[in-house]
Protein backbone atom coordinates (compact mmCIF):
# COMPACT_ATOMS: atom_id res chain seq x y z
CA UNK A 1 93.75 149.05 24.37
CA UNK A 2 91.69 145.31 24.52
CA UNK A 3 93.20 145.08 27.78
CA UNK A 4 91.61 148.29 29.01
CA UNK A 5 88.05 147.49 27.29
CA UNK A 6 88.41 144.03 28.75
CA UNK A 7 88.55 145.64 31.99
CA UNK A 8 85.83 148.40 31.60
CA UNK A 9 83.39 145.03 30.62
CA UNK A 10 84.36 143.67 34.16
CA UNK A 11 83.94 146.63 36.11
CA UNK A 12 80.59 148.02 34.36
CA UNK A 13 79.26 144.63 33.95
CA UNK A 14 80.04 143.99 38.01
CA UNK A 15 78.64 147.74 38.98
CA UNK A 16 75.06 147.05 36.75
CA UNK A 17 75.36 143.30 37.95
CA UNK A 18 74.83 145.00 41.53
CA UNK A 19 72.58 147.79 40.47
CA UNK A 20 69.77 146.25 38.39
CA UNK A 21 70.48 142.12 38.84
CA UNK A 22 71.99 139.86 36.93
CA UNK A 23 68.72 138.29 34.72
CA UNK A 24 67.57 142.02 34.62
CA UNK A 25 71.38 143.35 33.10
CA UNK A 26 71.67 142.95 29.06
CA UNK A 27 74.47 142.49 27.11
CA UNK A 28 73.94 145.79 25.48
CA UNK A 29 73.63 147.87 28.80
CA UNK A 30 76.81 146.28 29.38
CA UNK A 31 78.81 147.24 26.48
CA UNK A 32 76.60 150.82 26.56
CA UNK A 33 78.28 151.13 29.72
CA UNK A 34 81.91 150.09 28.92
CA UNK A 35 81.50 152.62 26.08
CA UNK A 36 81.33 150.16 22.92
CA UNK A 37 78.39 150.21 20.59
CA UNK A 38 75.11 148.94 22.77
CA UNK A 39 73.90 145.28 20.54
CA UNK A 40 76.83 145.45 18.60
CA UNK A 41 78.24 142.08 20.00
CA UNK A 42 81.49 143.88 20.74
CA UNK A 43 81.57 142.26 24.39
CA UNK A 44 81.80 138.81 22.93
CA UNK A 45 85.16 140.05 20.94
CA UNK A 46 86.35 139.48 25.03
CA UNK A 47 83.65 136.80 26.72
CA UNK A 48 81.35 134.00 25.83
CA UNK A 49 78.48 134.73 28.02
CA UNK A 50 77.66 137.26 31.29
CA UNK A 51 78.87 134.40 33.43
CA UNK A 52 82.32 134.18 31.90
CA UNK A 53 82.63 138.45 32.55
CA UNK A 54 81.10 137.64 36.25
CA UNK A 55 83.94 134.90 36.53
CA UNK A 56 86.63 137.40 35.34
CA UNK A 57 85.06 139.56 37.77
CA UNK A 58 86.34 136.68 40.76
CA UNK A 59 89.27 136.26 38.62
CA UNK A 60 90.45 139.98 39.23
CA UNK A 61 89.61 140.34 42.95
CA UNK A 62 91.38 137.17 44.04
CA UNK A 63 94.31 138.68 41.36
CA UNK A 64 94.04 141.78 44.11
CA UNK A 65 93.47 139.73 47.57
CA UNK A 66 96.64 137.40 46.40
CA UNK A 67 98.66 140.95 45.97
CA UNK A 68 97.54 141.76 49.60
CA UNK A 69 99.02 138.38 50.84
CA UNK A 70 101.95 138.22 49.29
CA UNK A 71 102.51 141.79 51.02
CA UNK A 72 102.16 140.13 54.53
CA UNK A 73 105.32 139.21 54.96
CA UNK A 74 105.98 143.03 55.47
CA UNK A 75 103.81 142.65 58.02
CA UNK A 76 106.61 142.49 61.36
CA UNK A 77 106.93 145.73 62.13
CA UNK A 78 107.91 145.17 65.69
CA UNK A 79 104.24 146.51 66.72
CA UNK A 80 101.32 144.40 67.13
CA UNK A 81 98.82 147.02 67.99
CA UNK A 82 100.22 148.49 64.18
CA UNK A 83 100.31 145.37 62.29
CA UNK A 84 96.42 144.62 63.89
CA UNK A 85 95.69 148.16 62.57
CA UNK A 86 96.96 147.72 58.96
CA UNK A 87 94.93 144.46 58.54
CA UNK A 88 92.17 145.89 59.55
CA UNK A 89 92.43 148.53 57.30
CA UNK A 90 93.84 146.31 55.08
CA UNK A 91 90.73 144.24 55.10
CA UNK A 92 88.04 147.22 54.76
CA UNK A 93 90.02 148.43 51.86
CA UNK A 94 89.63 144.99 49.71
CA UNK A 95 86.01 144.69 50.82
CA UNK A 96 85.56 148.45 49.59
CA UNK A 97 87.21 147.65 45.89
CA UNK A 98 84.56 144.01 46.02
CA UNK A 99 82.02 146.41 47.07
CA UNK A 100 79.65 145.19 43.33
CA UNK A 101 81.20 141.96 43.38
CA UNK A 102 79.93 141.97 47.31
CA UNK A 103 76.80 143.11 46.25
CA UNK A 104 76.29 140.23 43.42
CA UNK A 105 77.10 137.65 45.82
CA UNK A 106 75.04 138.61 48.51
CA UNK A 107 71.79 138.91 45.80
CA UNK A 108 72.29 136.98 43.40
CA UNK A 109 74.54 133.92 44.38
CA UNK A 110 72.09 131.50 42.95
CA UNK A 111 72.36 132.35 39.46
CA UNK A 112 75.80 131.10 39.04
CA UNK A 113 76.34 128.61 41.95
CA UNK A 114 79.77 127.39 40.68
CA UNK A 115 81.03 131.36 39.93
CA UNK A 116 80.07 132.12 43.37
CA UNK A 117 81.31 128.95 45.23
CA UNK A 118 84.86 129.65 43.76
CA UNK A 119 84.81 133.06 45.01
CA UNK A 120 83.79 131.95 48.52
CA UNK A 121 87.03 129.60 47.76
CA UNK A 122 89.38 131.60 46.79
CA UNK A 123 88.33 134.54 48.26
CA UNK A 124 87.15 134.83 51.63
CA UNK A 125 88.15 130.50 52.62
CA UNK A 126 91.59 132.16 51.97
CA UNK A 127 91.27 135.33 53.96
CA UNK A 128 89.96 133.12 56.79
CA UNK A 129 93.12 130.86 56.46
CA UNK A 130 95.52 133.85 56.09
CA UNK A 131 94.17 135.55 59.49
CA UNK A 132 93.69 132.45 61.34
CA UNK A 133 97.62 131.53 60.53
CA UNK A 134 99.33 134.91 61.28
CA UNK A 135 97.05 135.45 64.68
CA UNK A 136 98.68 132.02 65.59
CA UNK A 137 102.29 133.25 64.66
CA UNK A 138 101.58 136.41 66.82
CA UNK A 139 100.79 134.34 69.95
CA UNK A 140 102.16 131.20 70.06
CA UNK A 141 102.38 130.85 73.75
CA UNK A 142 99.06 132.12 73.98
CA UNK A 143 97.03 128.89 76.30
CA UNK A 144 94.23 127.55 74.67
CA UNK A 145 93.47 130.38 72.02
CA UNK A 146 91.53 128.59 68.93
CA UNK A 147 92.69 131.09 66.37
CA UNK A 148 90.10 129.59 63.86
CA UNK A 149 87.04 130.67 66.48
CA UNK A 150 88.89 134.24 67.01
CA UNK A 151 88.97 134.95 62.51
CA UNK A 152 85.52 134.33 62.74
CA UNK A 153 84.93 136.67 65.14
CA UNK A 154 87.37 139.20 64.39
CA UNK A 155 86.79 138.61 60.70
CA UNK A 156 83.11 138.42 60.84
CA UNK A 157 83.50 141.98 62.88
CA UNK A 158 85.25 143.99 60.08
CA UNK A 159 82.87 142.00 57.33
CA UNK A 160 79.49 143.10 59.59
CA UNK A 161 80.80 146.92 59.64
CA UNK A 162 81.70 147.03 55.99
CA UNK A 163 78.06 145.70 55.59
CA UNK A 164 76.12 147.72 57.32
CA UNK A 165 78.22 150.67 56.05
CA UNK A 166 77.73 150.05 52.62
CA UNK A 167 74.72 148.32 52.01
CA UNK A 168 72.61 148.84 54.73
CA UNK A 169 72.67 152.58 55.23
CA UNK A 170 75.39 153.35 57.95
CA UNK A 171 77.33 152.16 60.62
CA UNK A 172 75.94 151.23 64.22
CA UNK A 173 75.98 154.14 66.98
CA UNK A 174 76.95 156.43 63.53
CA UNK A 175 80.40 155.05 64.54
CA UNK A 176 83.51 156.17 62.08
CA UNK A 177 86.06 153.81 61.14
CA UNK A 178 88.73 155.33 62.94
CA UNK A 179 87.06 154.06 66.39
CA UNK A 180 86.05 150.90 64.78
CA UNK A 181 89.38 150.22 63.97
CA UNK A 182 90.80 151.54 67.31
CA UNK A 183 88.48 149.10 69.32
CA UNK A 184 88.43 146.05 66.91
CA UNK A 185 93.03 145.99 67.63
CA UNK A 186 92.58 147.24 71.26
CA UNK A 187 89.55 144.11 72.16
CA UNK A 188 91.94 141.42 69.81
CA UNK A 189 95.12 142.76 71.85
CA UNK A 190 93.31 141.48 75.18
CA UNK A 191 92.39 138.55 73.88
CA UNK A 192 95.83 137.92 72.38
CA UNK A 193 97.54 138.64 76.05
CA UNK A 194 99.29 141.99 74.35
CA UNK A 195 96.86 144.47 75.12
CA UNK A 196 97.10 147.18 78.16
């Protein structure tokens, strides 16, 4: 049972953390939230401050992202154009369970510079590294490919239509993921030499 209150402080704390801000969130709307007595002082039963519940917060989604890695090495399946497809998915999927944590960091990234420079860290430094590795180990022959310059891109691409999905009102051209995803593996196929 403190497990699963320890969580519901995270994940309301994180969701009014993105709603109303940080400064603006009390320790009572939190635990109001999470179901415990509002100003009862039950959250710090769990946490020592709103900053220790946002770092649990980073805790938890690089606790998911490092799930997702391990998982890569099911990635050969003996098809590219599938493997592209799944991390691409993949990706949009983790970005959609950060969606407050997302949020936070894109607002509010000032009021806890050292929370939010580990979660760059361990977060999206290591999603970067991750891609930027097993695009190399799909092409090795590939001449004069800088796999670093092509996450950023590619990256950067699934990161830009997650954005302007989810926090700024829709996707370009009212495009659906399905095509986004369809173009985003067919353009990186080309580029990798493995495309039509």
């Amino acid at each position: 049972m403190a497990d699963g209150t320890r969580e519901r402080i995270i994940t309301e704390a994180l969701r009014l953390f993105a709603e109303k801000g940080y400064a603006a969130t009390s320790i009572g709307a939190i635990e109001q939230a999470a179901g415990l007595s509002p100003r009862s002082g039950a959250l710090y039963t769990h946490f020592r401050s709103k900053e220790e519940v946002m770092s649990a917060a980073v805790d938890d989604a690089v606790r998911l992202a490092e799930t997702g890695f391990a998982l890569a090495p099911m990635l050969p399946l003996g098809d590219l154009r599938a493997e592209l497809t799944l991390v691409a998915r993949g990706s949009l999927v983790l970005m959609n369970n950060w969606r407050h944590l997302i949020r936070v960091m894109t607002k509010e990234s000032d009021q806890f510079p050292a929370v939010m420079t580990d979660a760059r860290t361990r977060l999206f430094a290591q999603s970067y590294d991750f891609l930027a590795g097993w695009l190399a180990s799909k092409a090795p022959d590939a001449p004069g490919l800088d796999f670093e310059a092509l996450t950023v891109l590619w990256l950067g691409a699934l990161e830009n239509y997650w954005l302007r999905c989810d926090l700024h009102g829709g996707p370009p051209f009212g495009m659906d993921e399905e095509r986004f995803v369809r173009q985003w593996v067919e353009s990186l196929l080309l580029v990798l030499g493995a495309g039509r």
